[in-house]
Each structure stands twice: as C-alpha cells, then as structure tokens.
Protein backbone atom coordinates (compact mmCIF):
# COMPACT_ATOMS: atom_id res chain seq x y z
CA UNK A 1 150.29 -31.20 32.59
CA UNK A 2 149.78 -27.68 30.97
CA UNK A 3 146.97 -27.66 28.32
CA UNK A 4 147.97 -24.42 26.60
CA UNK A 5 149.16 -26.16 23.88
CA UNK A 6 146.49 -28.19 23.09
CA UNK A 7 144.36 -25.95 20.92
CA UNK A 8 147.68 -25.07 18.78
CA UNK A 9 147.97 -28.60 18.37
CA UNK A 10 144.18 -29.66 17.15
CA UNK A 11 144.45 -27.02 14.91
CA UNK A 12 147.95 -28.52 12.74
CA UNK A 13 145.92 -31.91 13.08
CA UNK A 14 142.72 -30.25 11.35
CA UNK A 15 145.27 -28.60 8.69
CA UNK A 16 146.88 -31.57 8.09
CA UNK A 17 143.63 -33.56 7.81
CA UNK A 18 142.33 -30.45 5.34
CA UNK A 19 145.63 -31.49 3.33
CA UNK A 20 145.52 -35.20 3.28
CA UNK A 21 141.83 -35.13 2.55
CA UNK A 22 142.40 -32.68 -0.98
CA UNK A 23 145.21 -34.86 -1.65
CA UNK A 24 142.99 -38.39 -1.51
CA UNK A 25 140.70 -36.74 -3.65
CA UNK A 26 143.54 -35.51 -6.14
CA UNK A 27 144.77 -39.02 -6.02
CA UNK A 28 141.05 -41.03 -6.66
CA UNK A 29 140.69 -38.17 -9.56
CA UNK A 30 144.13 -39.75 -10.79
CA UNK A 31 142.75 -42.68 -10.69
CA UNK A 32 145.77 -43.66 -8.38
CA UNK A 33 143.60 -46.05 -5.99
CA UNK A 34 146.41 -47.07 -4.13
CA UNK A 35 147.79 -43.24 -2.86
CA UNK A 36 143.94 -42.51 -1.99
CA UNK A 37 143.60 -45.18 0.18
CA UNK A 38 146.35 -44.25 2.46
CA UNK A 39 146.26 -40.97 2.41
CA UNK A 40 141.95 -41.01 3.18
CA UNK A 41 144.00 -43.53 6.46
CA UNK A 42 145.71 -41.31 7.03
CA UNK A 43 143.33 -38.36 7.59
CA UNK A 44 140.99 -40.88 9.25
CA UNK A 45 143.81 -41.23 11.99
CA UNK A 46 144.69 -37.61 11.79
CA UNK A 47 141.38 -36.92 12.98
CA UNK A 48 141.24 -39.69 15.38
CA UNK A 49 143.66 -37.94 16.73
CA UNK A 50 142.49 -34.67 17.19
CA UNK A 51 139.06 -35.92 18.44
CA UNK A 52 141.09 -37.38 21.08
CA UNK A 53 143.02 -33.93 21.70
CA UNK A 54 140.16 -31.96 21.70
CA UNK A 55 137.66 -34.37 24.00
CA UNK A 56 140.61 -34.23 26.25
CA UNK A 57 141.59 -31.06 26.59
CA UNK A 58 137.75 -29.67 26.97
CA UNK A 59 137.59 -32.25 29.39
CA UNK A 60 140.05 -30.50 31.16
CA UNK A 61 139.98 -26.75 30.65
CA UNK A 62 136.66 -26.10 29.92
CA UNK A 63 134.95 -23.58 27.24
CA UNK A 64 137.37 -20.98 25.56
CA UNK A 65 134.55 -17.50 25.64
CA UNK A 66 135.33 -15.26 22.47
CA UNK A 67 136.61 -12.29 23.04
CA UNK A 68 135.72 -10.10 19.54
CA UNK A 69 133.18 -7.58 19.86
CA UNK A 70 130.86 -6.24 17.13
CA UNK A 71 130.14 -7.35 13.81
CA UNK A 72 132.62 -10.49 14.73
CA UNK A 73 130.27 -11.70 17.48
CA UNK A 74 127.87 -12.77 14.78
CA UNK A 75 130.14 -13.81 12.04
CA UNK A 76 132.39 -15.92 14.72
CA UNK A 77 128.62 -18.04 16.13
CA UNK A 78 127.26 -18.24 12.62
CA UNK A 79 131.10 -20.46 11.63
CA UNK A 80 131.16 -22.10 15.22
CA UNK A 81 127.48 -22.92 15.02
CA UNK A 82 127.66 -24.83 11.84
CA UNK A 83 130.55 -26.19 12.49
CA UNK A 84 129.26 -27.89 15.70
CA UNK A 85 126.13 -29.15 13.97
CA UNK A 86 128.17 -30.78 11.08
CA UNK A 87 131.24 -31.60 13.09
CA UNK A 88 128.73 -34.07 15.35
CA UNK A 89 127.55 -35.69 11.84
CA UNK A 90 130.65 -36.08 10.20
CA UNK A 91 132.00 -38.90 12.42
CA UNK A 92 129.23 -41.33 11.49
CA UNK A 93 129.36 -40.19 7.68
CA UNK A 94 132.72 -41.11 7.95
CA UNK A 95 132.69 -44.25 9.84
CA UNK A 96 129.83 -45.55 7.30
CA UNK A 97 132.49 -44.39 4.02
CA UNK A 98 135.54 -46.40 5.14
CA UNK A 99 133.29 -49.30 6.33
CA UNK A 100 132.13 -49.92 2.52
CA UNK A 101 135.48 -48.72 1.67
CA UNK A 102 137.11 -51.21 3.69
CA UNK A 103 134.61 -53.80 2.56
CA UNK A 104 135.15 -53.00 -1.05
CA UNK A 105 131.46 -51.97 -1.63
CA UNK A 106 132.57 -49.17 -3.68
CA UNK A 107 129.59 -48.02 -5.36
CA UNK A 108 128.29 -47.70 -2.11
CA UNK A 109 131.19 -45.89 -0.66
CA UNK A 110 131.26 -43.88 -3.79
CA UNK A 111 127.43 -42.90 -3.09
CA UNK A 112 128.23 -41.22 0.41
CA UNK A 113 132.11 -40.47 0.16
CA UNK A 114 130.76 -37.22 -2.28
CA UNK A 115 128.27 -36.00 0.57
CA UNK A 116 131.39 -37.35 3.67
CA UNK A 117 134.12 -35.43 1.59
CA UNK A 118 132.89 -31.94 1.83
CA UNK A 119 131.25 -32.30 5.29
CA UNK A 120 134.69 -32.92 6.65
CA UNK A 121 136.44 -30.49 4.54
CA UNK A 122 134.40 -27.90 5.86
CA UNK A 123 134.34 -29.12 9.70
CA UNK A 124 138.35 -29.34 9.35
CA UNK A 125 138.43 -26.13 7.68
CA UNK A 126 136.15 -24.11 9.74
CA UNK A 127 138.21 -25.74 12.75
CA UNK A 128 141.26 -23.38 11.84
CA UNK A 129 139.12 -20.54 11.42
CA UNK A 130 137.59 -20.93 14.76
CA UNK A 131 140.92 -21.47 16.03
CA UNK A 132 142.29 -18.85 14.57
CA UNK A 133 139.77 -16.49 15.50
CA UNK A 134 139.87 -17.52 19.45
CA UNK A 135 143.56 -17.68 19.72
CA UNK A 136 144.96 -14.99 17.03
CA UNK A 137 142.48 -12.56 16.11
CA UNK A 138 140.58 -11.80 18.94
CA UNK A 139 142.82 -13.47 22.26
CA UNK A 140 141.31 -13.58 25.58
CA UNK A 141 143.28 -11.44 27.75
C-alpha cells in the first residue's frame, strides 16, 4: 500500500480539526450548547483519526529529514520542537476535558477546556505548518 499520501492526508485532518475546534468555541460563546458538543466530537474523532494516520504511517515509512537550509533550519526545529512537546500533552488534556464533559462536571471541564483549547489549536495548527514546510516549501528531492 503506497504511503505517499498519508502526510497530505493528516494534514486536511489537522485543518479540519483547527476548524471544528474555532467553531465549538464560536458555538459555547453563543451559548449554543448543543452545536459545541458535536462539533468538540467531532474534532475529538477528527483527531482520533489522524493519530491513527500518523502512528501508522511513521510506523511504516520512517522520519521525513528537512530539507531547508539556513535561517529555516532553526525556525523549522524551534515549530517542530514545540509542537512535539505539546502535541504528547495534549492527548491527556483532552481525554481529562471530555471525561468531565461527558460526565457533566462542567465547572470542572470549564477549568481545563481554557488551558486544552489552545494547546490543541496550536499542536493542530503548527501540524500544517510543519507539513507544509516538509512537503511544499522545502521538498526532499
């Protein structure tokens, strides 16, 4: 099975999970509980998904080296470094916010969704931009 696509793939799930998750918190702004809960589901499978993707195709192909040279080499490991650290602490943060969600402890969930929701902004966002920057900016030859 060819992996190619893979990456192109992980990164629509991480822009789609970057949409879904500023339109849950347009929705719980609105006050419109209902249209926040699925569409916070529906990011939470998004990414399900595209831990899936990604565990399977590194699994697979192995590390993607950055080609970019110069001043990009540093900007490029500063995003991917951060990104790594936060990306390993978002799935608890996350698991912990729809558990008091889903148990309707919503001061609680209110307490950590403000820290959860720009953790995994940022991780989803930052995914792109690595993405982007391995696969359209600076392409292995």
């Amino acid at each position: 099975m060819p992996l190619a696509w893979l990456p192109h793939l992980n990164a629509g799930l991480n822009a789609a999970s970057v949409f879904l998750l500023s339109a849950g918190f347009a929705a719980i702004r609105h006050r419109n509980i209902p249209l926040h809960r699925r569409l916070m589901l529906s990011s939470v499978a998004v990414s399900g998904v595209f831990l899936i993707s990604y565990l399977y195709y590194h699994a697979h192909a192995g590390v993607t080296r950055f080609a970019g040279t110069g001043a990009a080499r540093p900007v490029y490991f500063a995003i991917l470094s951060t990104h790594t650290v936060l990306a390993a602490a978002i799935v608890p943060l996350v698991a912990v916010t729809l558990y008091r969600a889903l148990r309707q402890r919503f001061p609680l969930h209110r307490r950590i969704a403000q820290w959860t929701l720009p953790v995994w902004l940022y991780v989803s966002v930052t995914s792109v931009v690595v993405y982007a920057m391995l696969y359209h900016v600076y392409p292995s030859r």
